[in-house]
Protein backbone atom coordinates (compact mmCIF):
# COMPACT_ATOMS: atom_id res chain seq x y z
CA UNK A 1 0.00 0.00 0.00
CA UNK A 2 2.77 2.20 0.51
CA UNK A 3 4.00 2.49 -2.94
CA UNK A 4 0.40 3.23 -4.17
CA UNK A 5 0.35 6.20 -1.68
CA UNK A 6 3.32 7.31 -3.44
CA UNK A 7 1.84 7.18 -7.01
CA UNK A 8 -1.02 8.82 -5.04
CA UNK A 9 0.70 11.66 -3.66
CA UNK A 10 2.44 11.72 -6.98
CA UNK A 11 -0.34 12.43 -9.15
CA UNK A 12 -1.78 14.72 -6.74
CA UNK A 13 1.47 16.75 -6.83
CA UNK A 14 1.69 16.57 -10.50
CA UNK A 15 -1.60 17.65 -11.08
CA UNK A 16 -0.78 21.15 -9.13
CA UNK A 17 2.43 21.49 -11.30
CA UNK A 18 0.21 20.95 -14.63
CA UNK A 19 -2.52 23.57 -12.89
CA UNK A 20 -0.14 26.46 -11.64
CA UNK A 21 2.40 25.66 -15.03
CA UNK A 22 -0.88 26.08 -16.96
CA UNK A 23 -2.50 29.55 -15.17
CA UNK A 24 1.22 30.80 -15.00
CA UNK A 25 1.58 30.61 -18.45
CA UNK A 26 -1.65 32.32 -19.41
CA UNK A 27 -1.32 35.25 -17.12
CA UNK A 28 2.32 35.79 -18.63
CA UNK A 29 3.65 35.30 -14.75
CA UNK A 30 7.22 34.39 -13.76
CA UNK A 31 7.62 30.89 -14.13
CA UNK A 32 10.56 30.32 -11.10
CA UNK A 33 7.81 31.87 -8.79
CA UNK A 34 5.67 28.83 -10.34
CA UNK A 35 7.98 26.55 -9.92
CA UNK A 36 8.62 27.59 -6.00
CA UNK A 37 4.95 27.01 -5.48
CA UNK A 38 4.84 23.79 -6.47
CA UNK A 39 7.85 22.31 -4.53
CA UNK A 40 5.92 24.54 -1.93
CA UNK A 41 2.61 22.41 -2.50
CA UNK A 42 4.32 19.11 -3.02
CA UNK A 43 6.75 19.34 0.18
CA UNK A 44 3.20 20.35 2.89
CA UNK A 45 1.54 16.47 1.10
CA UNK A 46 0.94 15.02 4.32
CA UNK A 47 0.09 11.80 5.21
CA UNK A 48 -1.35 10.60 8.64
CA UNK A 49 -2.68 6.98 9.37
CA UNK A 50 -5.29 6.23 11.46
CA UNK A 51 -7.08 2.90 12.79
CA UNK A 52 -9.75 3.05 9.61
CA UNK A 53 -8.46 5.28 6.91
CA UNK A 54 -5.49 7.14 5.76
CA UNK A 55 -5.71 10.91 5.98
CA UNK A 56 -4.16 12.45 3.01
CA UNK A 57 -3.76 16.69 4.05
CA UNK A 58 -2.17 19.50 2.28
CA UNK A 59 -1.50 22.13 4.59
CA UNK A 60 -4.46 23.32 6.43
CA UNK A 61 -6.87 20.91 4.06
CA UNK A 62 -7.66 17.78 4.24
CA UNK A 63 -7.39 16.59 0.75
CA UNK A 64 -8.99 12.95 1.10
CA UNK A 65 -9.35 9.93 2.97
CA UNK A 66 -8.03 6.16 2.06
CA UNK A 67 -9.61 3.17 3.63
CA UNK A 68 -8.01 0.34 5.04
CA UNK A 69 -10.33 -0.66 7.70
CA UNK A 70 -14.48 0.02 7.21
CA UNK A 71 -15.69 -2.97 5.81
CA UNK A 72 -18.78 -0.98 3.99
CA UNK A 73 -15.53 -0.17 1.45
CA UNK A 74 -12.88 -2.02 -0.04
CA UNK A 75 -9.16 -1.35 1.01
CA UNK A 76 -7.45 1.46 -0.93
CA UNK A 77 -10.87 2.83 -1.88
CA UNK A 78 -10.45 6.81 -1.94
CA UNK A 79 -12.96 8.90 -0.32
CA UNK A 80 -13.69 12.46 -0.19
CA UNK A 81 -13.46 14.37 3.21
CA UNK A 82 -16.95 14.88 4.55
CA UNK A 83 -14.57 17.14 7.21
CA UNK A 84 -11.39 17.20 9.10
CA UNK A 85 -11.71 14.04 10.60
CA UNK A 86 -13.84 12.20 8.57
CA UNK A 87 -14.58 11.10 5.05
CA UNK A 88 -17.55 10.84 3.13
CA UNK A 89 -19.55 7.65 3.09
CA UNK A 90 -21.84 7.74 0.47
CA UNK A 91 -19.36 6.74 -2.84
CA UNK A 92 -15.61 5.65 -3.31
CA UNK A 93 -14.24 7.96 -6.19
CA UNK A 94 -11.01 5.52 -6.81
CA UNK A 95 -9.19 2.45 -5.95
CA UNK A 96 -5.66 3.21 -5.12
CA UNK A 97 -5.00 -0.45 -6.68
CA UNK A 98 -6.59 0.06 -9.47
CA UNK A 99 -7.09 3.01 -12.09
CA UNK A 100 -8.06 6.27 -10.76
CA UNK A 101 -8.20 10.27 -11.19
CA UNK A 102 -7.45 12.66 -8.89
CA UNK A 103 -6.82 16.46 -8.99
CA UNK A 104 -4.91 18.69 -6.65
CA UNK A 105 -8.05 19.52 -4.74
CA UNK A 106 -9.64 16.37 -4.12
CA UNK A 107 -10.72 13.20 -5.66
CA UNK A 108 -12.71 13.18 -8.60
CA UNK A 109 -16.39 11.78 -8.43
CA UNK A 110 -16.89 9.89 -11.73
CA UNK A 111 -20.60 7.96 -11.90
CA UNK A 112 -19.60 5.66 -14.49
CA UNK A 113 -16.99 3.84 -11.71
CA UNK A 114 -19.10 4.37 -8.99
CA UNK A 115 -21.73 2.66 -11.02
CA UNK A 116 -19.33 -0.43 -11.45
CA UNK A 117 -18.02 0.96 -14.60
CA UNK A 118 -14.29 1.36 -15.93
CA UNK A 119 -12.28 4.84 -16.57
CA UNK A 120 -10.69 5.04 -19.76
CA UNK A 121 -7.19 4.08 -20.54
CA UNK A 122 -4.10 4.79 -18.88
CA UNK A 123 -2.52 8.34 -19.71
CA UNK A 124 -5.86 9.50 -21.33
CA UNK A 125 -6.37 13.46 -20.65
CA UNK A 126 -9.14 15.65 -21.64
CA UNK A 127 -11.83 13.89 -20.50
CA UNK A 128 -12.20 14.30 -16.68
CA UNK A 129 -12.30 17.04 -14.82
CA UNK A 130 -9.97 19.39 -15.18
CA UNK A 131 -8.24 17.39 -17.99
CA UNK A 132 -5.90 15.84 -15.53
CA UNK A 133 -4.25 11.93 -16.59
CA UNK A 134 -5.88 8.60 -15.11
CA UNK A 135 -3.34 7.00 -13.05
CA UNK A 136 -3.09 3.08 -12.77
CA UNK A 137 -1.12 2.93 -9.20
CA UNK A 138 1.76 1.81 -10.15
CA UNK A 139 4.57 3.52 -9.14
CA UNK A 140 6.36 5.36 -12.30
């Protein structure tokens, strides 16, 4: 499980380097002040483990929950924070074993894998939120 946190808090990180690189760029700023801000963002990824899921913060935010322990979800399933200490019950938005999208601000909700469906392939951008890459959990 640890190496799947990793990819995790990989494409987390990455996806706030393709964000800030992308609004940086259209506002015509100074990319080295871009570039601070993301080892900024990536260096305050926090992790903190706790008896039924894995808190995954980014400063003052939690960004989202993992489970390893409530049974009404399978392990690795990623979860959106209902609130500091807890996350929300009602769908997992990701398998950290298996293909998932994430952004910098919080796990994706996608109906069609929530519904039992599959994302699309592996490196695909464009078509989720925020145009940001599925990621299979394998550590690159």
């Amino acid at each position: 499980m640890k190496n799947e946190i990793k990819t995790l808090i990989k494409a987390i990180g990455d996806d706030y380097a393709r964000w800030t690189t992308q609004s940086f760029k259209a506002n015509d700023y100074d990319m080295d002040r871009g570039e601070a801000k993301i080892d900024e963002f990536r260096d305050e990824i926090e992790v903190k483990e706790g008896s039924k899921y894995i808190k995954i913060m980014n400063g003052n935010t939690v960004w989202g929950f993992i489970n390893k322990g409530n049974p009404d979800f399978e392990v690795g399933d990623i979860l959106k924070a209902a609130n500091w200490r807890a996350p929300s019950l009602n769908k997992a938005r990701g398998n950290i074993f298996r293909k998932y999208s994430v952004a910098w601000t919080g796990p994706h909700y996608i109906a069609g894998y929530s519904a039992g469906g599959e994302r699309a392939p592996v490196g695909n951008t464009g078509l989720l939120k925020g145009s940001s890459t599925i990621t299979d959990g394998s550590v690159s």
